[in-house]
N, C-alpha and C. Protein backbone atom coordinates (compact mmCIF):
# COMPACT_ATOMS: atom_id res chain seq x y z
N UNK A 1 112.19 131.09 148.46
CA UNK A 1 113.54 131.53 148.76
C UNK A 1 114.43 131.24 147.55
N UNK A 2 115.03 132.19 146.83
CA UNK A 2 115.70 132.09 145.93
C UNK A 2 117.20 131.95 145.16
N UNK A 3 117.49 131.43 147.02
CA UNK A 3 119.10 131.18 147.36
C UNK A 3 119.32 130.16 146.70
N UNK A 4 120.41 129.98 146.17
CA UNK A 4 120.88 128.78 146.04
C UNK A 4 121.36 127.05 146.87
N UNK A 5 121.51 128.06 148.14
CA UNK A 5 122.14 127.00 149.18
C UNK A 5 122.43 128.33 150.78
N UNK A 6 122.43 127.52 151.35
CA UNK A 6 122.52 128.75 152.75
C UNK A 6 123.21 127.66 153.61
N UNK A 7 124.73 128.66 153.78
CA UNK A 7 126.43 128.14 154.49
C UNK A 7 125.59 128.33 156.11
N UNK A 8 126.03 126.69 156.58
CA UNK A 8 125.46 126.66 158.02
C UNK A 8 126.68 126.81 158.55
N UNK A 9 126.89 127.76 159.05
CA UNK A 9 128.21 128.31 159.95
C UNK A 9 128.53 127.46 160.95
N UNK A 10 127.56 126.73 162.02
CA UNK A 10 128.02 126.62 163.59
C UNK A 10 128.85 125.51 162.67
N UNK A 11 128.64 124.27 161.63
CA UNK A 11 128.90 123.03 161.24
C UNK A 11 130.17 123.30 160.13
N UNK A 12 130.58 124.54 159.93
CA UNK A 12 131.58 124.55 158.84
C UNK A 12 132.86 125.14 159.72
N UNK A 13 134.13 124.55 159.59
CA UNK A 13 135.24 124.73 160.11
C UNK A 13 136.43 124.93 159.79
N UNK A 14 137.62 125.13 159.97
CA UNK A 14 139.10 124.93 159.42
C UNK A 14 139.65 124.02 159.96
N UNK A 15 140.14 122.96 159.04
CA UNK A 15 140.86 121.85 159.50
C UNK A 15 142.65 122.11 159.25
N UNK A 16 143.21 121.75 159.93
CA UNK A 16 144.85 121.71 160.00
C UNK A 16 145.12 123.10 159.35
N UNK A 17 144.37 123.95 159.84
CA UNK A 17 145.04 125.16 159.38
C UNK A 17 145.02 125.57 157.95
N UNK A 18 144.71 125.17 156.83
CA UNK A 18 144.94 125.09 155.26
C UNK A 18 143.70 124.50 154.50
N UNK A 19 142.54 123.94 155.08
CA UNK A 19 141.41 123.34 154.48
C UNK A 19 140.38 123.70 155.49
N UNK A 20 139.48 124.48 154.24
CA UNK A 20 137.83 124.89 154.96
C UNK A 20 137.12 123.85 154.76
N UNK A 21 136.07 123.36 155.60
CA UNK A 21 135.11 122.53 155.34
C UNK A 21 133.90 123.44 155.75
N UNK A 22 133.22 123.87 154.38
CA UNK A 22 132.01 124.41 154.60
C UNK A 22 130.56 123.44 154.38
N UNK A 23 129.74 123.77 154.98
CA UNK A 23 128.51 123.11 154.86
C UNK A 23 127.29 123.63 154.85
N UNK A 24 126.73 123.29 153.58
CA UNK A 24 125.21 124.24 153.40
C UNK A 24 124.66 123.27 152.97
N UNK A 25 123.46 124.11 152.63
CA UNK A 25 121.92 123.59 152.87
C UNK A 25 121.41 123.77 151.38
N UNK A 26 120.81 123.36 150.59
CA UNK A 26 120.30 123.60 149.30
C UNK A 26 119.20 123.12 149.15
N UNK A 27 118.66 123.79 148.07
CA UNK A 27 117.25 123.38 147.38
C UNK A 27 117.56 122.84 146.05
N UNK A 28 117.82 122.04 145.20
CA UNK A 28 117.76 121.77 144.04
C UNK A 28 116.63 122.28 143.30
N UNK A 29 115.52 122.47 143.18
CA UNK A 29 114.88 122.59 142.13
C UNK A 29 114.59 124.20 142.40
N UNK A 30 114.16 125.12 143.16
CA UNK A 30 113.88 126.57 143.28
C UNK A 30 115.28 127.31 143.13
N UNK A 31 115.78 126.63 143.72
CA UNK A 31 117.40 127.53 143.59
C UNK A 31 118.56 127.52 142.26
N UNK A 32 118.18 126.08 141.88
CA UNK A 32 118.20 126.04 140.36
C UNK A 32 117.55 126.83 139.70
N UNK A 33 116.23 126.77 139.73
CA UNK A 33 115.60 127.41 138.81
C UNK A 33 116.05 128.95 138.68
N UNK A 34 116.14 129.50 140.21
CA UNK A 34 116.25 130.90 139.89
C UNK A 34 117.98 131.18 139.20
N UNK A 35 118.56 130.59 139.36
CA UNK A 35 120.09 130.60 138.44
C UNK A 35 120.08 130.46 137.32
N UNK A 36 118.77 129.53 136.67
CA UNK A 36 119.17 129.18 135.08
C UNK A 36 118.58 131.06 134.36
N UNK A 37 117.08 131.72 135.43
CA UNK A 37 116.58 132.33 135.33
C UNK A 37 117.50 133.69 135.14
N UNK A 38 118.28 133.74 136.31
CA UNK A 38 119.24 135.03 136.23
C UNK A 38 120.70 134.55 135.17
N UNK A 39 120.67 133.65 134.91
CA UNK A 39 121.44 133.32 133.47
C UNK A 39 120.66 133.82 132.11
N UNK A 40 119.77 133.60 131.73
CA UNK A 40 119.22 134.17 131.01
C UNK A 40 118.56 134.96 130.45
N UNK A 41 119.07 136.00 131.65
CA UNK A 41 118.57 137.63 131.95
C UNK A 41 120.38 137.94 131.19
N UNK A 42 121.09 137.49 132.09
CA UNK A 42 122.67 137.95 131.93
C UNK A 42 122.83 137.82 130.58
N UNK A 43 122.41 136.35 129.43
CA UNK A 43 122.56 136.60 127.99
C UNK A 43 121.76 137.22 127.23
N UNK A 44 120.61 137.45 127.62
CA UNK A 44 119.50 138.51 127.34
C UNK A 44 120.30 139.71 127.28
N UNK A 45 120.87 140.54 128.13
CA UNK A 45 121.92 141.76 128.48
C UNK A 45 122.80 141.66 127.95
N UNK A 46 123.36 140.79 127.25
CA UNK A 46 124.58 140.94 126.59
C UNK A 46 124.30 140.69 124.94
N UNK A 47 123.25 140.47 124.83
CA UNK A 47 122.85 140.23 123.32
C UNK A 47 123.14 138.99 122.53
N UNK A 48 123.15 137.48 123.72
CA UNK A 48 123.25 136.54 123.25
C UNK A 48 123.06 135.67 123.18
């Protein structure tokens, strides 16, 4: 799975009207990886 993190809805809320508290789930090392991966596609594409 090559998400970065996946927002657990039932657990993320609005507090006092003006502050979200979201809460997800992550992988550090696959979901990293695929970011450094599509980073260096993006400077690859730009010629740099």
């Amino acid at each position: 799975d090559p998400r970065s993190s996946i927002i657990d809805a039932q657990f993320t809320q609005v507090l006092d009207g003006t502050l979200v508290k979201v809460v997800t789930w992550y992988d550090n090392e696959w979901g990293y990886s695929s970011r450094v991966a599509d980073l260096c596609k993006f400077l690859y594409d730009k010629g740099l």
